[in-house]
C-alpha atoms as a PDB file:
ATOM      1  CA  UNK A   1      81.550 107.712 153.425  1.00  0.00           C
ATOM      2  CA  UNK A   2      84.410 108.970 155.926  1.00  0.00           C
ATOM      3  CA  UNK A   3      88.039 109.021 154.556  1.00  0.00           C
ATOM      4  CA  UNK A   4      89.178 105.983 152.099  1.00  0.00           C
ATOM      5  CA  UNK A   5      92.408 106.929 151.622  1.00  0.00           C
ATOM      6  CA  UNK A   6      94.809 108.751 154.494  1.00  0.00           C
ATOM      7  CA  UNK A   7      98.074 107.875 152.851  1.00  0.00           C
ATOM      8  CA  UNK A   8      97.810 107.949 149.168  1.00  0.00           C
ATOM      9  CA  UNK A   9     101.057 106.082 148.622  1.00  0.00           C
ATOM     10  CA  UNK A  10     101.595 102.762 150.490  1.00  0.00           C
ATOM     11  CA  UNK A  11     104.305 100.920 149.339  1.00  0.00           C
ATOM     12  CA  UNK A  12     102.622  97.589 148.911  1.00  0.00           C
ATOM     13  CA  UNK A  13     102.807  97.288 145.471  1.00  0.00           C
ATOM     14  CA  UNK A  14     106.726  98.351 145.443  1.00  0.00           C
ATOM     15  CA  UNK A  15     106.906  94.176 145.142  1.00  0.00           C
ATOM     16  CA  UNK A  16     105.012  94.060 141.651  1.00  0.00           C
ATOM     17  CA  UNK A  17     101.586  93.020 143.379  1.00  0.00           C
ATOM     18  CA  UNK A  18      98.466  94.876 143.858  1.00  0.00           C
ATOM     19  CA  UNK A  19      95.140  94.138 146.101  1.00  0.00           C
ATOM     20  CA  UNK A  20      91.865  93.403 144.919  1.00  0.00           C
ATOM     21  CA  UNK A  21      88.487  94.727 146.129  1.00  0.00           C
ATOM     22  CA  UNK A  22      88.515  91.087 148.223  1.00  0.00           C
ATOM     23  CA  UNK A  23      91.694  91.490 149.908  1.00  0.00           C
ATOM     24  CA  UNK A  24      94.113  89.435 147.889  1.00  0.00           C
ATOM     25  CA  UNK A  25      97.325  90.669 145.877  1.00  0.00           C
ATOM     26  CA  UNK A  26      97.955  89.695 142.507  1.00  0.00           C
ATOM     27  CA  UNK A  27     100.592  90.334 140.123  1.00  0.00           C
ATOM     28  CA  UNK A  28     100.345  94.337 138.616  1.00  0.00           C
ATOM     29  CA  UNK A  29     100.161  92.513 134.933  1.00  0.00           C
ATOM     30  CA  UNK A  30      97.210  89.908 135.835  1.00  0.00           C
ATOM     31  CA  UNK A  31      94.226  90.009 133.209  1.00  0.00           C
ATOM     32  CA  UNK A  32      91.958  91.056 135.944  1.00  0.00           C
ATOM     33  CA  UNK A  33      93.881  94.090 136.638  1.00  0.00           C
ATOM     34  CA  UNK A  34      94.658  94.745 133.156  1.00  0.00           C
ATOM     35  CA  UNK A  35      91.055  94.471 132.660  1.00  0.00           C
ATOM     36  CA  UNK A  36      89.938  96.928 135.148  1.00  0.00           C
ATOM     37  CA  UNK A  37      92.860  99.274 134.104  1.00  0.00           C
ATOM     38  CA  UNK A  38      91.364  98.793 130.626  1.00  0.00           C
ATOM     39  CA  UNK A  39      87.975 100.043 131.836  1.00  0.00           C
ATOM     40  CA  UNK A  40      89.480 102.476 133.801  1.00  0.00           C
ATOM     41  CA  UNK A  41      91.144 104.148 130.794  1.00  0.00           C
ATOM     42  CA  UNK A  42      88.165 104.210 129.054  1.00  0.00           C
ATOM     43  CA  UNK A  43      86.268 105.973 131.711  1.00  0.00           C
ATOM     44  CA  UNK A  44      89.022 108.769 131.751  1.00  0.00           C
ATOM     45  CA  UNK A  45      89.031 109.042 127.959  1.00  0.00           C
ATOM     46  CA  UNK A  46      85.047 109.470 128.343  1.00  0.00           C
ATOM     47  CA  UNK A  47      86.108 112.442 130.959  1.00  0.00           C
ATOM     48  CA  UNK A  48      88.144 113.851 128.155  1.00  0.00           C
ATOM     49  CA  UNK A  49      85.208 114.140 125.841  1.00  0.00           C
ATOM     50  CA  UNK A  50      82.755 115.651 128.657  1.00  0.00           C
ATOM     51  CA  UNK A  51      85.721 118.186 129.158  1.00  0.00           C
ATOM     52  CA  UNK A  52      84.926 119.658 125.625  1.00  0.00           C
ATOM     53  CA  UNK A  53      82.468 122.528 126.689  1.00  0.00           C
ATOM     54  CA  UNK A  54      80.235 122.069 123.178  1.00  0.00           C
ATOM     55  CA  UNK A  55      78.926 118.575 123.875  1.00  0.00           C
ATOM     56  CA  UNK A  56      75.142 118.986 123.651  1.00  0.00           C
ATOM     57  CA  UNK A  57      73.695 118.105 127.080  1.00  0.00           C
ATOM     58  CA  UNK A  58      71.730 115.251 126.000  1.00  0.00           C
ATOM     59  CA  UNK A  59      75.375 113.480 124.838  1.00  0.00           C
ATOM     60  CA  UNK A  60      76.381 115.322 128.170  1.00  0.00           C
ATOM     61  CA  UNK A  61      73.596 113.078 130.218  1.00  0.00           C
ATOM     62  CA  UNK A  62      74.666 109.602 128.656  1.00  0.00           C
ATOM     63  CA  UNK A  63      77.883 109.985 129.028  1.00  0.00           C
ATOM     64  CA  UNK A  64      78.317 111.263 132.788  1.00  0.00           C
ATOM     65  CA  UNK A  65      75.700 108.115 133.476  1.00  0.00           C
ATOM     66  CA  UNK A  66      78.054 106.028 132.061  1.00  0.00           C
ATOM     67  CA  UNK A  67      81.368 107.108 133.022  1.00  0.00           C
ATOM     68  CA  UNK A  68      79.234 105.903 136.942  1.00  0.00           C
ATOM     69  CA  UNK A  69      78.796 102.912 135.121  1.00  0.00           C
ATOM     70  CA  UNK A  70      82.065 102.151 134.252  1.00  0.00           C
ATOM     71  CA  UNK A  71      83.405 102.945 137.606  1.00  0.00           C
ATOM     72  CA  UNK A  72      80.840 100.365 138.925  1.00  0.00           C
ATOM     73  CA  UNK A  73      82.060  97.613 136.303  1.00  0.00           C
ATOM     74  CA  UNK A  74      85.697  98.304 137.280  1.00  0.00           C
ATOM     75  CA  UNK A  75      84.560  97.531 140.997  1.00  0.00           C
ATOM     76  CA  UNK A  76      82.811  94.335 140.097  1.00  0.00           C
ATOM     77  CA  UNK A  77      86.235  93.580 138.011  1.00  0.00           C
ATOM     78  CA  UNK A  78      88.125  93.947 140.807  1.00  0.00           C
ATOM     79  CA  UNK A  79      85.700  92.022 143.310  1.00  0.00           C
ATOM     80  CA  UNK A  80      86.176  88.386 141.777  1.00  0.00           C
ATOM     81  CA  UNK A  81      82.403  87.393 142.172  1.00  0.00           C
ATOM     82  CA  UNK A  82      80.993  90.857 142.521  1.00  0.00           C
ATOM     83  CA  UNK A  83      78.274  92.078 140.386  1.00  0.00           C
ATOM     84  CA  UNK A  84      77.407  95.382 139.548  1.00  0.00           C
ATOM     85  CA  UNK A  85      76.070  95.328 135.658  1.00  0.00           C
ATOM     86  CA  UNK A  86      73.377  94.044 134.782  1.00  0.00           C
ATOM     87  CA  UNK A  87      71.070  93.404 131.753  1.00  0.00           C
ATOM     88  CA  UNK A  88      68.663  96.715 133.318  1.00  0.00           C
ATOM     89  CA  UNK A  89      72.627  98.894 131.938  1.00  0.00           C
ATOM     90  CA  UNK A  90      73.095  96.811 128.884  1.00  0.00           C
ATOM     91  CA  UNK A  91      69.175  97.674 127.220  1.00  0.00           C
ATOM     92  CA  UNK A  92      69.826 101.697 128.722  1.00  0.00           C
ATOM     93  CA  UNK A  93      72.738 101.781 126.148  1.00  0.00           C
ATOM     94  CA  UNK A  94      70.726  99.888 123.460  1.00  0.00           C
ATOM     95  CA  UNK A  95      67.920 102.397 123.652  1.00  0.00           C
ATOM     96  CA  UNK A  96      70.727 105.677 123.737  1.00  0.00           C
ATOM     97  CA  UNK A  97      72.299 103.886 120.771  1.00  0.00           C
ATOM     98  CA  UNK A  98      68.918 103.704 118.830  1.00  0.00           C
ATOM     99  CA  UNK A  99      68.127 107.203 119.821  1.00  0.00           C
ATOM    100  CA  UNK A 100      71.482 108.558 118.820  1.00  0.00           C
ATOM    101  CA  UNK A 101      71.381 106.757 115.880  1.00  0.00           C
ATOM    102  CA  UNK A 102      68.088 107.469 114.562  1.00  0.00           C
ATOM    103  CA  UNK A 103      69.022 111.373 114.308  1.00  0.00           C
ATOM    104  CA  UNK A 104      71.749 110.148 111.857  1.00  0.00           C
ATOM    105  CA  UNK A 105      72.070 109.398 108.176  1.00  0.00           C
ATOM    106  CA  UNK A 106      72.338 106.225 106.796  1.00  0.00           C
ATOM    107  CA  UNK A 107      76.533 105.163 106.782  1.00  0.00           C
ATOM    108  CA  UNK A 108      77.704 104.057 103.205  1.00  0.00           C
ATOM    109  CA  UNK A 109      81.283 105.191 103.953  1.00  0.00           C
ATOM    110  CA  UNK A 110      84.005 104.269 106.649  1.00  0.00           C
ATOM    111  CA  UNK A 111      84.532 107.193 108.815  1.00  0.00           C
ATOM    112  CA  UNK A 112      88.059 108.230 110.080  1.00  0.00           C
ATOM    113  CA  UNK A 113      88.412 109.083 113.893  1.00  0.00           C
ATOM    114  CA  UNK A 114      88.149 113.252 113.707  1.00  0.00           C
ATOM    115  CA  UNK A 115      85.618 115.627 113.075  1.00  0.00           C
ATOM    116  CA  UNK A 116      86.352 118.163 115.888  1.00  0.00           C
ATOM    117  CA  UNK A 117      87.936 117.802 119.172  1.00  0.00           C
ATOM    118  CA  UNK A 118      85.115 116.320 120.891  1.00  0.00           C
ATOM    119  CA  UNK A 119      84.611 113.877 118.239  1.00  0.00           C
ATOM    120  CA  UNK A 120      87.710 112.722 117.478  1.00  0.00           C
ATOM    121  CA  UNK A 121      88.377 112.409 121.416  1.00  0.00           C
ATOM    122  CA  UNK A 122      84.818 110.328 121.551  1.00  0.00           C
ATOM    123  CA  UNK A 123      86.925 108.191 118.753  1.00  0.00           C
ATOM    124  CA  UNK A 124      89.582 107.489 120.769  1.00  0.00           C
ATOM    125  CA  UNK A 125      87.105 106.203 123.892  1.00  0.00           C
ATOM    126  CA  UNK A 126      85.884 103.995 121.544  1.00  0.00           C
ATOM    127  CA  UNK A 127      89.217 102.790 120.796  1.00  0.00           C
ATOM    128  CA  UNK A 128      90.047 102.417 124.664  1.00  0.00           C
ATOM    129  CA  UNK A 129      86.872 100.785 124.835  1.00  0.00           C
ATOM    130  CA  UNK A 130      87.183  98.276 122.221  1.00  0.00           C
ATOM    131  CA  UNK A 131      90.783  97.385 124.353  1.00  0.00           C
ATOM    132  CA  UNK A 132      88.929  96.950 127.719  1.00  0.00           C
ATOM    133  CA  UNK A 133      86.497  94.588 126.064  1.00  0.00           C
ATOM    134  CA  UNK A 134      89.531  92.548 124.593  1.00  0.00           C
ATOM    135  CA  UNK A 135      91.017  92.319 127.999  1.00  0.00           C
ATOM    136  CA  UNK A 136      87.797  91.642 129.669  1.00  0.00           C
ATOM    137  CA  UNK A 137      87.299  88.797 127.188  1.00  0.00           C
ATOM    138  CA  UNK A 138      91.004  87.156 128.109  1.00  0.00           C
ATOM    139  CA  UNK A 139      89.858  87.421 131.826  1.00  0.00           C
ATOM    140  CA  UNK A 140      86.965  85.562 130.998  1.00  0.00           C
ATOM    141  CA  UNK A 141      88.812  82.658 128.893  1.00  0.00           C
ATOM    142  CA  UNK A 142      90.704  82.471 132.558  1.00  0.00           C
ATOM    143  CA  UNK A 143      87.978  83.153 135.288  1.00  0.00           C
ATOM    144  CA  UNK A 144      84.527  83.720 135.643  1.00  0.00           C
ATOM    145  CA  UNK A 145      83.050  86.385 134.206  1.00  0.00           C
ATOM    146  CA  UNK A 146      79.296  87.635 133.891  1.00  0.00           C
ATOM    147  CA  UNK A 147      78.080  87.775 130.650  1.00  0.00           C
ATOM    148  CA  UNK A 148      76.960  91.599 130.816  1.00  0.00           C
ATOM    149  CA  UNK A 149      80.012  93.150 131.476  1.00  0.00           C
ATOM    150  CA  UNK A 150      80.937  92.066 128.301  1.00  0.00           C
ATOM    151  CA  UNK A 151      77.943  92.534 126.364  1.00  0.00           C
ATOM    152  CA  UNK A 152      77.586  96.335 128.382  1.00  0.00           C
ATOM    153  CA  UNK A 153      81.580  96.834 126.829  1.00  0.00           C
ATOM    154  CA  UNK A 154      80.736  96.033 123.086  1.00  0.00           C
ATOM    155  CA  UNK A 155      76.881  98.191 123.181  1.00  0.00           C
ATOM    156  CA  UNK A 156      79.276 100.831 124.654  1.00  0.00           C
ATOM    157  CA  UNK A 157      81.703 101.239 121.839  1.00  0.00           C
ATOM    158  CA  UNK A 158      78.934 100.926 119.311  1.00  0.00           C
ATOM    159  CA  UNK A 159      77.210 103.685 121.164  1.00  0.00           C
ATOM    160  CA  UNK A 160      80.809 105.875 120.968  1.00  0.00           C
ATOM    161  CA  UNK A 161      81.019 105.676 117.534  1.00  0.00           C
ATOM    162  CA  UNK A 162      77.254 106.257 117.262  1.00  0.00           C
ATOM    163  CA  UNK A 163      77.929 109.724 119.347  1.00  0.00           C
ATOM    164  CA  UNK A 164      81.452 110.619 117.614  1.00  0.00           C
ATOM    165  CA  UNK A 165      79.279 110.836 114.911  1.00  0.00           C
ATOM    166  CA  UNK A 166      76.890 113.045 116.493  1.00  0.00           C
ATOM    167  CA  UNK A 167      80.042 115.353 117.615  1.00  0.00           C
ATOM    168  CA  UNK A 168      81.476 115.707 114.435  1.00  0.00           C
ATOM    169  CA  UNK A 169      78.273 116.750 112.640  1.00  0.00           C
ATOM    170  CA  UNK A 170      77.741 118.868 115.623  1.00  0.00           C
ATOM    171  CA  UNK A 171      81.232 120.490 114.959  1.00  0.00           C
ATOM    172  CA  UNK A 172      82.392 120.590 111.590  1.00  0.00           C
ATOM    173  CA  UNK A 173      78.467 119.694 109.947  1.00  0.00           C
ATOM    174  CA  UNK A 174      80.159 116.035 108.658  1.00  0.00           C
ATOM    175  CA  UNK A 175      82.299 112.999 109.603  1.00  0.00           C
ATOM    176  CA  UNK A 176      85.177 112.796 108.023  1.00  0.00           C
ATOM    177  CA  UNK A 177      85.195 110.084 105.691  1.00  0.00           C
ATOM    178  CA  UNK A 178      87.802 107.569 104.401  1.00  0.00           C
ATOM    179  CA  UNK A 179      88.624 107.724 100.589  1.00  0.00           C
ATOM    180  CA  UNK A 180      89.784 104.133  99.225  1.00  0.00           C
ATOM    181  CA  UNK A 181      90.953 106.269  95.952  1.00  0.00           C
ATOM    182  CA  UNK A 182      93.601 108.848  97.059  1.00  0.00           C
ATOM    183  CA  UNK A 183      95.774 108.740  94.112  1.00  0.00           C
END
């Protein structure tokens, strides 16, 4: 691939603009920067989880294939008219979702974001990732978008939450649920 970067600072956004993968500069704030700095987060937060040395290597395996993923739908983000997911990425996550799922009991409670550290940082992903589908969604109100981007965002925090739940079972043998009677 040869060197990308020589300089790591440039200066060229010192004016409140930043380039996209095609060569134009838009403001730091547009939605389709906010949008890739939305999935962008999300990807590190997933890094966060994988840094938790107890994640069983089958959550291990889905998660490093989609943190690629992500960096792949923050390229086609900041290509206007790129494409890099596609329905093939959206079905993988349906069928890890199912999978995950299945292993699980049934949920008749809300669950609060904990468990143990790997769960409650797989919460907070899900979070992130719930925010980079909002943004993605306000890019496409302006812009073209594809429609499995979007679709690949909300399978993905359904599949979080699926796997937080995992975690926390995995860590502390329950989620941690929400009581609507505390008094």
């Amino acid at each position: 691939m040869g060197n990308r970067l020589s300089k790591i600072y440039t200066r060229t956004g010192d004016d409140g603009t930043t380039g996209l993968g095609d060569g134009s500069r838009v403001p730091k704030d547009d939605a389709r920067v906010e949008a890739y700095g939305s999935v962008d987060e999300c990807n590190s937060a997933i890094g966060v989880v994988l840094a938790v040395e107890s994640i069983p290597a089958d959550v291990r395996d889905v998660l490093m294939a989609i943190q690629h993923e992500l960096f792949d739908l923050g390229g086609e983000l900041c290509i206007p008219g790129h494409r890099a997911i596609q329905a093939p990425q959206v079905s993988r996550l349906e069928q890890a979702l199912d999978a995950f799922n299945e292993q699980l009991p049934p949920l008749k409670e809300f669950i609060l974001p904990g468990g143990g550290t790997a769960a409650a940082a797989c919460h907070l992903a899900r979070t992130i990732c719930r925010r980079a589908e909002r943004r993605c969604w306000t890019l496409a109100r302006m812009q073209a978008v594809a429609a499995e981007p979007l679709q690949y965002l909300n399978r993905l925090s359904d599949l979080l939450f699926v796997i937080a739940r995992v975690l926390a079972r995995q860590e502390s043998g329950s989620e941690v649920l929400w009581k609507h009677e505390r008094r």
